[in-house]
Protein backbone atom coordinates (compact mmCIF):
# COMPACT_ATOMS: atom_id res chain seq x y z
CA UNK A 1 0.00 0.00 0.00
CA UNK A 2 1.48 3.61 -0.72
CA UNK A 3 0.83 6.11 1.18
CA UNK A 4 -0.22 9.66 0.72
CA UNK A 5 2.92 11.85 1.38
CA UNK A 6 3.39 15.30 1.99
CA UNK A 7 2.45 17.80 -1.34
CA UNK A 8 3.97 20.97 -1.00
CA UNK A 9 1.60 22.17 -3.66
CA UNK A 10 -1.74 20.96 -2.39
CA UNK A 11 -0.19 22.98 1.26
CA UNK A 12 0.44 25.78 -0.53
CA UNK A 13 -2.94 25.95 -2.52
CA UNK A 14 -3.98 28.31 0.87
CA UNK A 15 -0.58 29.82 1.82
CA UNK A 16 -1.90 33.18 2.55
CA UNK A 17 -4.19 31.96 4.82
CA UNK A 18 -1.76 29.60 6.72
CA UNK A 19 1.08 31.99 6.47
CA UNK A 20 -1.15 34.01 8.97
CA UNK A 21 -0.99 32.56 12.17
CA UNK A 22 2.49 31.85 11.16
CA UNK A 23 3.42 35.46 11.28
CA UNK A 24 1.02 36.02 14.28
CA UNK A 25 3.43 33.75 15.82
CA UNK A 26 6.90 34.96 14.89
CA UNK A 27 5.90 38.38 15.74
CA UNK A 28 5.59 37.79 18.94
CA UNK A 29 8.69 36.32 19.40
CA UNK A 30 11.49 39.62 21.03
CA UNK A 31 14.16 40.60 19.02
CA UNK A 32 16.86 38.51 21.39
CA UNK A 33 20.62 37.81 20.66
CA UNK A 34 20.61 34.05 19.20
CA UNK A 35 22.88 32.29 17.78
CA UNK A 36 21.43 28.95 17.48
CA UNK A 37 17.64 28.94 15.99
CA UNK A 38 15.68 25.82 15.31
CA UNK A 39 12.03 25.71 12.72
CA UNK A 40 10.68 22.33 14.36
CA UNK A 41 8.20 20.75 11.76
CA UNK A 42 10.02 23.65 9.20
CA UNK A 43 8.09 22.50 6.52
CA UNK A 44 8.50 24.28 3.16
CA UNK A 45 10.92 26.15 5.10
CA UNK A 46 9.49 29.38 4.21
CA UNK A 47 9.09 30.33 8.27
CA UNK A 48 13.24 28.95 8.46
CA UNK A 49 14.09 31.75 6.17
CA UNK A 50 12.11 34.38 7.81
CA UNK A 51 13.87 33.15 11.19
CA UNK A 52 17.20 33.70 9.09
CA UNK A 53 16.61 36.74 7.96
CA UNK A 54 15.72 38.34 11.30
CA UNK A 55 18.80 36.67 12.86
CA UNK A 56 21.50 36.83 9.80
CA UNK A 57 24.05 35.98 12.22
CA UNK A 58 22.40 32.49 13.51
CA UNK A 59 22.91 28.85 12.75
CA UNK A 60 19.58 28.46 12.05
CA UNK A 61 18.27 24.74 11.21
CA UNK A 62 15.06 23.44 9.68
CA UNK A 63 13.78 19.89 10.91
CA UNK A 64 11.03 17.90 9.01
CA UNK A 65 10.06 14.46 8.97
CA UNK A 66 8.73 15.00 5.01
CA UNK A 67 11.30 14.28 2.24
CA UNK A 68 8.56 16.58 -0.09
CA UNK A 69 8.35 19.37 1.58
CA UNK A 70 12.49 19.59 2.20
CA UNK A 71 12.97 18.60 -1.29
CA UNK A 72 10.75 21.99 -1.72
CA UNK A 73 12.62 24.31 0.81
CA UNK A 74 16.17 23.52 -0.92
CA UNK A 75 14.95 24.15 -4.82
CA UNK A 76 13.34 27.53 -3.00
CA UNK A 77 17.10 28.56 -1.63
CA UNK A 78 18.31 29.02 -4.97
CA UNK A 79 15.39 32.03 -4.91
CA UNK A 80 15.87 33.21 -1.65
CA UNK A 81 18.56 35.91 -0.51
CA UNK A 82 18.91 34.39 3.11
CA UNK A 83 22.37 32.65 3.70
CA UNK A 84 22.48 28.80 4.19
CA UNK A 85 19.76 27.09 6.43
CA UNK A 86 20.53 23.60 7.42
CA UNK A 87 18.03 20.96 6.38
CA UNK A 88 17.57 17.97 7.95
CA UNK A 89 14.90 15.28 7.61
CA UNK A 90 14.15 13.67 11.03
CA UNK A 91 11.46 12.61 13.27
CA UNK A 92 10.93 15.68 15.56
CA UNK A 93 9.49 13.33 18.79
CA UNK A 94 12.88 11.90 18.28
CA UNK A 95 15.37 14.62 17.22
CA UNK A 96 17.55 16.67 19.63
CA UNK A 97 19.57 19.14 18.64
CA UNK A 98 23.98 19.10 19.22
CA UNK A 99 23.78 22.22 21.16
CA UNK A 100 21.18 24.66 23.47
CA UNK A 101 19.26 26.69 21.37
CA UNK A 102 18.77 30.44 21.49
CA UNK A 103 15.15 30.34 19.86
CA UNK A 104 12.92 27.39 19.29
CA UNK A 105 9.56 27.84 16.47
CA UNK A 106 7.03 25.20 15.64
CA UNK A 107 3.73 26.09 13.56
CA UNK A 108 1.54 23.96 13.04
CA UNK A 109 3.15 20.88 13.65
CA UNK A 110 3.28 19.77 17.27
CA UNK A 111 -0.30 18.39 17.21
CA UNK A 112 0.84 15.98 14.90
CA UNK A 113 2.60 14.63 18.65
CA UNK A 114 1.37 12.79 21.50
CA UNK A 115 2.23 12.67 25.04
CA UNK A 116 2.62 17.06 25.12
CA UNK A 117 2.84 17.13 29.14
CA UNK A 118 6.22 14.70 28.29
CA UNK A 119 7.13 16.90 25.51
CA UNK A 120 6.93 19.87 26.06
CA UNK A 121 9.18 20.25 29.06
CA UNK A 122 11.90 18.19 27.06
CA UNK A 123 12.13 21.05 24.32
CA UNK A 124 12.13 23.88 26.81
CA UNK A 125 14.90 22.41 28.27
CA UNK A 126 16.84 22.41 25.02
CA UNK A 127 16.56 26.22 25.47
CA UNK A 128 19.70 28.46 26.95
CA UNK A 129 19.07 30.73 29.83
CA UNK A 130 16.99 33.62 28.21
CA UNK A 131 15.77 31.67 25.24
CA UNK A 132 12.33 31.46 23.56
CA UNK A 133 9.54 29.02 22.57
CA UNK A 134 7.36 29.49 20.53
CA UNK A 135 4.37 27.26 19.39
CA UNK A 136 1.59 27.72 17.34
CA UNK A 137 -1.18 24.19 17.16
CA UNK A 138 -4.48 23.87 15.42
CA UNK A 139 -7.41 23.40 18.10
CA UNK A 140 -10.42 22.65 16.29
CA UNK A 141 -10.54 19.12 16.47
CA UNK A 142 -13.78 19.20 17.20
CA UNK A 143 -15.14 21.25 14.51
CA UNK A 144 -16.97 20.31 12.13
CA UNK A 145 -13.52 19.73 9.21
CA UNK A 146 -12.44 17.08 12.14
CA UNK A 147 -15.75 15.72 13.16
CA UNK A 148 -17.25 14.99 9.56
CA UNK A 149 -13.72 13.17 9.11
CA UNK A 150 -14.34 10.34 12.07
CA UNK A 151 -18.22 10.51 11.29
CA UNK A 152 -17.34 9.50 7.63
CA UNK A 153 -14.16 6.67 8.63
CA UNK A 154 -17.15 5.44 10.57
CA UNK A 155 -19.50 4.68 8.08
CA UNK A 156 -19.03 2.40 4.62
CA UNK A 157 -16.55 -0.34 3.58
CA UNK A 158 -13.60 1.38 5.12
CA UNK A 159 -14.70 1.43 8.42
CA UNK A 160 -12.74 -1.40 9.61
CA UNK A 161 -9.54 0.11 8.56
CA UNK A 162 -9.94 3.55 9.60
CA UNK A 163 -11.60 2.43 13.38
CA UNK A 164 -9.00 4.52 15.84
CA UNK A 165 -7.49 7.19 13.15
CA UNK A 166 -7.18 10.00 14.59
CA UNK A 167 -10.03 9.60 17.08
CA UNK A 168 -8.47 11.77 19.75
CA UNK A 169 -6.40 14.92 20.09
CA UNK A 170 -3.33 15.88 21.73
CA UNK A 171 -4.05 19.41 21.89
CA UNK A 172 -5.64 20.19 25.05
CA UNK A 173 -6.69 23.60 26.89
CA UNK A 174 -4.95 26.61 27.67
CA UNK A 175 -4.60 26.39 31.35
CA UNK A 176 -2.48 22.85 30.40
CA UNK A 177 0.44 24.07 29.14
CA UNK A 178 0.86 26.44 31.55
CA UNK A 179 0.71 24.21 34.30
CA UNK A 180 2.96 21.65 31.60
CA UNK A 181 5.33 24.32 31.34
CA UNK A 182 5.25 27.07 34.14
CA UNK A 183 8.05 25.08 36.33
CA UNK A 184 10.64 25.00 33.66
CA UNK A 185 10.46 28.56 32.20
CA UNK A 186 10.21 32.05 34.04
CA UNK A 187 7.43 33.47 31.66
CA UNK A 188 4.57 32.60 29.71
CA UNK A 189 2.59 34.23 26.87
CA UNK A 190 -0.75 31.71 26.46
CA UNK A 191 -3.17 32.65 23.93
CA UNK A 192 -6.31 31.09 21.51
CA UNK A 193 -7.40 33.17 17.99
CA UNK A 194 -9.91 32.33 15.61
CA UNK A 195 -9.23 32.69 12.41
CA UNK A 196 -12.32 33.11 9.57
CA UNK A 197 -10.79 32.30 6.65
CA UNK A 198 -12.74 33.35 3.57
CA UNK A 199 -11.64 30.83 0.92
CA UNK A 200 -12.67 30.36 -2.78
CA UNK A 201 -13.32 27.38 -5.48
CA UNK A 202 -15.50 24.41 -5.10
CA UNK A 203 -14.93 22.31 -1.83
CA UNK A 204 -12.33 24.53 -0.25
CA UNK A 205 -12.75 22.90 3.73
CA UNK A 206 -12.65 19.77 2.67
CA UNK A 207 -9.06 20.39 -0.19
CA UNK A 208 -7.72 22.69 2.92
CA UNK A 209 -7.73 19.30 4.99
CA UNK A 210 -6.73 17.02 2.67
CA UNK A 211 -3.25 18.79 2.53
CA UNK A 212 -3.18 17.99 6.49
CA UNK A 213 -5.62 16.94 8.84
CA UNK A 214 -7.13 14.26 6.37
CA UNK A 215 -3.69 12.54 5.51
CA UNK A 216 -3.98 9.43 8.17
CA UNK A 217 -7.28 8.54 6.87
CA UNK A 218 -6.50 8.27 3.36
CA UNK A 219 -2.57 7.01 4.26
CA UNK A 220 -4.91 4.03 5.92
CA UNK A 221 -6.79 3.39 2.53
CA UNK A 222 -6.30 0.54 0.25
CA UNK A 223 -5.61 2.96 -2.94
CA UNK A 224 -6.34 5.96 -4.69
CA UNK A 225 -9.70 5.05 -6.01
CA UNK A 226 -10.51 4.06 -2.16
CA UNK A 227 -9.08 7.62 -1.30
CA UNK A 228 -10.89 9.48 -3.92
CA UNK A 229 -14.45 7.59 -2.88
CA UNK A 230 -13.30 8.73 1.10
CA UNK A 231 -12.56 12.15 0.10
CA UNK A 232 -15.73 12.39 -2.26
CA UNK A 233 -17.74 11.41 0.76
CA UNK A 234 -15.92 13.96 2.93
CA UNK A 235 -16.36 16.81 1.17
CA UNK A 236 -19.66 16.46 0.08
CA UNK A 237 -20.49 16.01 3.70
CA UNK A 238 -19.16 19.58 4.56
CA UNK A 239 -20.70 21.24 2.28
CA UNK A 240 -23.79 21.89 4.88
CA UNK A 241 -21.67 22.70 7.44
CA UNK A 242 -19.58 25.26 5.37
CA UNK A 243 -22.48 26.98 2.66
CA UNK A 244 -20.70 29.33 0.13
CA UNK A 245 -22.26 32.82 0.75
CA UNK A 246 -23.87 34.67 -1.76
CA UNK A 247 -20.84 35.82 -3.00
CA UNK A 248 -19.46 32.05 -3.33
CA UNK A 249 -16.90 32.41 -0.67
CA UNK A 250 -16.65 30.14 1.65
CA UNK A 251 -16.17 30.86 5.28
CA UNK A 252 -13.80 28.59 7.71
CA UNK A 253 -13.09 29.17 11.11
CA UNK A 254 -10.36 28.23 12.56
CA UNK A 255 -9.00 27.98 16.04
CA UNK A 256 -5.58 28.18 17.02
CA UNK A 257 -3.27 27.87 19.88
CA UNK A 258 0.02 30.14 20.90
CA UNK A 259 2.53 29.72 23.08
CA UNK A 260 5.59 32.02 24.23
CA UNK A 261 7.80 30.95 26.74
CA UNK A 262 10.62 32.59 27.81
CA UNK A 263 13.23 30.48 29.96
């Protein structure tokens, strides 16, 4: 059985919108002295380069488990004016860096993780003394985009297969991360947005997902005609939860989770 790996492209079909929170997130972060800056779950890279550019100085490194999307972030170097990032493909529940790190960033790519009251306190403590996390997480697992996709693994001939995908979240509230992380850092910057995303085309919830939060479902699958009949059902399922308006936009909202800690 293949599976379904990462597609820069189909992640990138709604960049603006998920380069938002991104920037929500790195502009929060203080303009420190670092030397030694880490993207975990870098991605494309494109946040990497912004880290690189703010800190020309740094040894900044990229990690990602997907041989896609760093495949993508080295052809986009050649573009790019920012000296040499480091790229390296790894596991980030099992990566640790060779040295303390000045700054730490992760969007959108910690959920992917269990076990965050283990976690968490392991990567602060890769931090020196004045350092900075900083997380961003999806929390809307239990919106209608993540419901529709266990109500739908649920029902029909892939049921069998799909039984425990994804059927709980790591992502918990507020108030636990700062009691996860308040004895190993001095301060803590805890905050939840809501994006509305106003998206276009046909389907645009259920294509947004399929670049993330649908990829165990259809990695389970048999094929792509399985994945195709899965993803059919999916989106046609949103559609009453996300209408087009009169204009044929689409509105998604879209919850999100920051963190800031400062050791």
């Amino acid at each position: 059985m293949t599976t379904v790996g990462w597609d820069p492209e189909k992640y990138q079909q709604f960049t603006d919108e998920r380069a938002r929170p991104a920037q929500d997130l790195m502009d929060r972060i203080p303009q420190t002295p670092a030397n030694t800056i880490v993207d975990l779950g870098c991605g494309a890279g494109e946040q990497a380069r912004q880290l690189a550019r703010r800190w020309p100085d740094a040894t900044v490194t990229g990690v990602d488990s997907s041989p896609e999307m760093l495949a993508r972030a080295q052809a986009d170097d050649a573009q790019d004016d920012t000296r040499g990032i480091q790229w390296m493909e790894a596991d980030i529940d099992t990566w640790e860096p060779p040295e303390r790190l000045d700054v730490i960033y992760s969007n959108a790519a910690l959920q992917w993780l269990g076990h965050h009251d283990e976690l968490f306190p392991v990567i602060a403590g890769w931090l020196n003394p004045g350092g900075v996390l900083a997380v961003q997480m999806p929390r809307n697992f239990d919106a209608p985009s993540h419901q529709v996709m266990r109500e739908v693994a649920a029902d029909g001939a892939w049921a069998s297969r799909l039984q425990g995908v994804r059927d709980a979240s790591p992502v918990t509230a507020p108030a636990s991360y700062y009691d996860i992380l308040h004895p190993h850092v001095r301060h803590l910057d805890i905050w939840e947005t809501t994006y509305v995303h106003v998206l276009e085309g046909d389907d645009p919830v259920a294509h947004w997902t399929r670049a993330t939060g649908l990829r165990p479902f259809l990695n389970a699958l048999n094929d792509d005609g399985e994945r195709e009949a899965f993803f059919e059902t999916y989106a046609q399922t949103l559609r009453t939860h996300y209408p087009q308006q009169a204009d044929g936009k689409t509105l998604f909202p879209f919850q999100r989770l920051f963190i800031v800690a400062h050791r």
